[in-house]
C-alpha atoms as a PDB file:
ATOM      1  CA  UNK A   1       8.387  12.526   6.769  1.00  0.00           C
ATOM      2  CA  UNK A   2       6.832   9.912   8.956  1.00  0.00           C
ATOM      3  CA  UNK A   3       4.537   7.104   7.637  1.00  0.00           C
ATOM      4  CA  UNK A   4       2.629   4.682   9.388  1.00  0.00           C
ATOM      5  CA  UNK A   5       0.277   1.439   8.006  1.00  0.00           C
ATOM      6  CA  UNK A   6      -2.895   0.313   9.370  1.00  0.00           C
ATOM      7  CA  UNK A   7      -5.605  -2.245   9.117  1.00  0.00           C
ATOM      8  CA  UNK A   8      -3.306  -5.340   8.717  1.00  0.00           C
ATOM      9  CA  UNK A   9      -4.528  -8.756  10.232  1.00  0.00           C
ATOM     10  CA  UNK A  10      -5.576 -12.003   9.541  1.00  0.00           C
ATOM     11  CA  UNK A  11      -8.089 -12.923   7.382  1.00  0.00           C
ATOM     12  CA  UNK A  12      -9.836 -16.383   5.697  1.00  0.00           C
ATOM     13  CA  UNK A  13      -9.250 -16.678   1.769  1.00  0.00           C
ATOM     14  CA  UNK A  14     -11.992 -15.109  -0.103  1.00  0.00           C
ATOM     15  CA  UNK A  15     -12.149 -12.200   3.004  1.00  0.00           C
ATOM     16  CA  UNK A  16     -10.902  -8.795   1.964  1.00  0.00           C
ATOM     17  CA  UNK A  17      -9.019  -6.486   4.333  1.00  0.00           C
ATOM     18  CA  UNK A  18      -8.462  -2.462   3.672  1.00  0.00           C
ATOM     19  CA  UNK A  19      -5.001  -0.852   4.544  1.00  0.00           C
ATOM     20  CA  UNK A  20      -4.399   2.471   5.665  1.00  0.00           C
ATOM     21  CA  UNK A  21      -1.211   4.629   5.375  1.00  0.00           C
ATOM     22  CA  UNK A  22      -0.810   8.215   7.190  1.00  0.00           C
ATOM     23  CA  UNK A  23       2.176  10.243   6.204  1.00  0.00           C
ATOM     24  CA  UNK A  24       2.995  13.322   8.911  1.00  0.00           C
ATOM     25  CA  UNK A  25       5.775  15.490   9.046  1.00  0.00           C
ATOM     26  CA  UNK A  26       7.319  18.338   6.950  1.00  0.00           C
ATOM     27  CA  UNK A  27       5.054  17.892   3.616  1.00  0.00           C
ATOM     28  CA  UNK A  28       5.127  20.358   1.359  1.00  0.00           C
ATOM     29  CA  UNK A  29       3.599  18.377  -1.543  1.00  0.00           C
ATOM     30  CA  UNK A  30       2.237  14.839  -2.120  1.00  0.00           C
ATOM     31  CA  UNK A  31       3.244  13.277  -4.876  1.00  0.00           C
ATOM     32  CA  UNK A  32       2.753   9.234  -6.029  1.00  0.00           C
ATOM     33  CA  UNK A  33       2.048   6.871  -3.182  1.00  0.00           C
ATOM     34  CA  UNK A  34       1.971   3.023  -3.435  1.00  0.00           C
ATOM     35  CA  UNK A  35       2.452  -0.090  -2.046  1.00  0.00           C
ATOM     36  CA  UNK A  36       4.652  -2.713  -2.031  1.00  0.00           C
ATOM     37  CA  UNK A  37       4.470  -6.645  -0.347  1.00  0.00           C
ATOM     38  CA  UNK A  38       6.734  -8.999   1.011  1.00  0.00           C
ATOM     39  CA  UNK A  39       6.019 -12.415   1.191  1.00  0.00           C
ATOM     40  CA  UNK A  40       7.636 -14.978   3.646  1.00  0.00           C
ATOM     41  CA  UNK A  41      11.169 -16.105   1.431  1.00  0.00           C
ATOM     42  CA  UNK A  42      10.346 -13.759  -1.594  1.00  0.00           C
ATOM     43  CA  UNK A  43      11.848 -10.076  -2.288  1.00  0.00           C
ATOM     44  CA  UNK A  44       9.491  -7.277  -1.755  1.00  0.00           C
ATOM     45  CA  UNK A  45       7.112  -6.846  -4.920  1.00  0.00           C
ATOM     46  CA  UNK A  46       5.411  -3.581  -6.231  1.00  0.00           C
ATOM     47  CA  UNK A  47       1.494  -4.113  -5.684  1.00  0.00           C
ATOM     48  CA  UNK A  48      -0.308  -0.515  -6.477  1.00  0.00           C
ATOM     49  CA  UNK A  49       0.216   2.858  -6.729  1.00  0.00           C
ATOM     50  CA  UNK A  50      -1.680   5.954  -7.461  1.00  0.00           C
ATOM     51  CA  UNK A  51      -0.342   9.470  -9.079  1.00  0.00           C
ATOM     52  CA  UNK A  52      -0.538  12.765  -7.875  1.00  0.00           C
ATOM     53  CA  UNK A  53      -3.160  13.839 -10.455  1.00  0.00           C
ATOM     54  CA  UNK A  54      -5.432  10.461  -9.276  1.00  0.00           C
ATOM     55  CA  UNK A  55      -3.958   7.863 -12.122  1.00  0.00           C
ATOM     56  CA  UNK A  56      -3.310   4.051 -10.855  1.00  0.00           C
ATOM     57  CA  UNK A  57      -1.195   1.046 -11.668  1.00  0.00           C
ATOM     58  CA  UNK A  58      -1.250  -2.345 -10.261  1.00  0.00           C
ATOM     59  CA  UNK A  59       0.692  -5.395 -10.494  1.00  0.00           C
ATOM     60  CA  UNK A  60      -0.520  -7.213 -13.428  1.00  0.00           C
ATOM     61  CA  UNK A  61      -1.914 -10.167 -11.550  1.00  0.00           C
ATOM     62  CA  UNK A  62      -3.469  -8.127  -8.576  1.00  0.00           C
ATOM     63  CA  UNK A  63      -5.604  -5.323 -11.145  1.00  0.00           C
ATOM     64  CA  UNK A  64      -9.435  -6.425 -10.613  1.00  0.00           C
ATOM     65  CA  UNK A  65      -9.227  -7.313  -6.934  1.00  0.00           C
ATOM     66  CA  UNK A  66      -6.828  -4.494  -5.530  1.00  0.00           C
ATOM     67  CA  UNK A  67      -7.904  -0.648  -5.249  1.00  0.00           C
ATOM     68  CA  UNK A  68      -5.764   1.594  -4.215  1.00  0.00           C
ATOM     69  CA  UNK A  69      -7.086   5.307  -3.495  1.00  0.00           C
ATOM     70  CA  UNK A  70      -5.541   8.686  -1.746  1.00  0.00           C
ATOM     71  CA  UNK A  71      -7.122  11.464   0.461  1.00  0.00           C
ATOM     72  CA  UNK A  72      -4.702  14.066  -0.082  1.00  0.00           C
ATOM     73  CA  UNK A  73      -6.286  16.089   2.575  1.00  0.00           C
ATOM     74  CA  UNK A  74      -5.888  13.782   5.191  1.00  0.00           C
ATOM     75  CA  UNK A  75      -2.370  12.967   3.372  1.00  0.00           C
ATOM     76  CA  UNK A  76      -3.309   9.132   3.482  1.00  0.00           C
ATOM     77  CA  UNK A  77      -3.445   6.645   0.597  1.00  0.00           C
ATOM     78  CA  UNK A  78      -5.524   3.204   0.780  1.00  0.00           C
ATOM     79  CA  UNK A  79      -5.365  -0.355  -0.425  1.00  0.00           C
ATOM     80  CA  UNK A  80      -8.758  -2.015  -0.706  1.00  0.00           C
ATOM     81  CA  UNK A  81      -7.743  -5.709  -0.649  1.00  0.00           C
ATOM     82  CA  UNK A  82     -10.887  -8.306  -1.702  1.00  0.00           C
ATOM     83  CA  UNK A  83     -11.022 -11.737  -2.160  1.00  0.00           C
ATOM     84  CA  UNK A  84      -7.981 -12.265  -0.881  1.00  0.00           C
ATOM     85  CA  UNK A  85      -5.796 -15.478  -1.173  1.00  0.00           C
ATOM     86  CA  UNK A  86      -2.966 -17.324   1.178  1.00  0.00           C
ATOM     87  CA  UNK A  87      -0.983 -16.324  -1.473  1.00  0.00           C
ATOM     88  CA  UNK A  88      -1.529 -12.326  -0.749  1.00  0.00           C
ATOM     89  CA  UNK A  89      -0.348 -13.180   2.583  1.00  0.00           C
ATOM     90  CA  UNK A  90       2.945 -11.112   3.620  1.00  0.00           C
ATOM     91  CA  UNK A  91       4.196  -7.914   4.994  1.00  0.00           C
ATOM     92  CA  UNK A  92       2.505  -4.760   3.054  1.00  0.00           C
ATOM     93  CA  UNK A  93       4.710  -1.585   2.579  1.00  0.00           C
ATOM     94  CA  UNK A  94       3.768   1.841   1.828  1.00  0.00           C
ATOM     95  CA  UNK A  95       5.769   4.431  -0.078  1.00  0.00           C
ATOM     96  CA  UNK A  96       5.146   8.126  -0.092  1.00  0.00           C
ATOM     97  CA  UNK A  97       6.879  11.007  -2.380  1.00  0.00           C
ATOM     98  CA  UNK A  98       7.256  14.092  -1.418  1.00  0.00           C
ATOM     99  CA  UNK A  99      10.312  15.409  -3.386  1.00  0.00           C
ATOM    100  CA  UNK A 100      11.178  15.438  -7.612  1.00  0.00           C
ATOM    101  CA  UNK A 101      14.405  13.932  -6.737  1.00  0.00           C
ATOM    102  CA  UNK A 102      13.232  10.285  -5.786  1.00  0.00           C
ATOM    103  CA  UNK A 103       9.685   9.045  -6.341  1.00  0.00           C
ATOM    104  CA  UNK A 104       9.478   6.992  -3.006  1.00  0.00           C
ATOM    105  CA  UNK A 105      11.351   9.343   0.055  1.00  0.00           C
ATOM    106  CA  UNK A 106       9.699   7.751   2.759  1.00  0.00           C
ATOM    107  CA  UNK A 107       8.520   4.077   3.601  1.00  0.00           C
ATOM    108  CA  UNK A 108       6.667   2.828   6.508  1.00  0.00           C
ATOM    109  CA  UNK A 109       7.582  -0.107   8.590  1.00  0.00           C
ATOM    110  CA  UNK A 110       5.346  -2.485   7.042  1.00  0.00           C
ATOM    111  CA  UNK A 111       2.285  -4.310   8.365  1.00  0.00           C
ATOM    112  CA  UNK A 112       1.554  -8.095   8.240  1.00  0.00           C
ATOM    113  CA  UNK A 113      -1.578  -9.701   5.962  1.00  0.00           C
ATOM    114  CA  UNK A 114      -2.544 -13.083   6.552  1.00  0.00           C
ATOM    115  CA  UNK A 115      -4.843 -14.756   4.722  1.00  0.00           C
ATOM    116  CA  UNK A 116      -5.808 -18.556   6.260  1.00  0.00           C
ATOM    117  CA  UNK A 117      -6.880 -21.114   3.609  1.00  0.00           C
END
């Protein structure tokens, strides 16, 4: 299983930015997808993620201006990102399960947000 993230980039604080994640490959069945950040010095964090059946969780302090969605059918889940702050800035991670064993099997390579102040 192959993922790649889109739709990185800079942005000015208050701006909001939408990732895209494509997972391709052998994919017999989608199960959760989420992402995860890294910020510059800090260990990667858990940010959103969304269920097979549609159900979401978000980091506590990121629920209100974060939406993550999926399009099973185009096997792609999505972070809507709004008012975003320097602090949001970092490298953004998806995470897609396909098999019961693990819940994340396959990560992409990450793609950089930066938000200017």
């Amino acid at each position: 299983v192959q993922v790649e993230e889109s739709g990185g980039g800079l942005v000015q604080a208050g701006g909001s930015l939408r990732l895209a994640c494509v997972a391709s490959g052998d994919i017999f069945r989608l199960n959760a997808m989420g992402w995860y950040r890294q910020a510059p010095g800090k260990q990667r964090e858990f940010v959103a993620r969304i269920s097979s059946g549609g159900v979401t969780t978000y980091a506590d302090s990121l629920e209100g201006r974060f939406t993550i969605s999926r399009d099973d059918a185009k096997k792609s889940v999505y972070l809507q990102m709004n008012s975003l702050q320097p602090e949001d800035t970092g490298v953004y991670y998806c995470a897609i399960g396909t098999t019961t064993i693990v819940e994340y099997n396959a990560w992409g390579q990450g793609i950089q947000v930066t938000v200017s102040s």
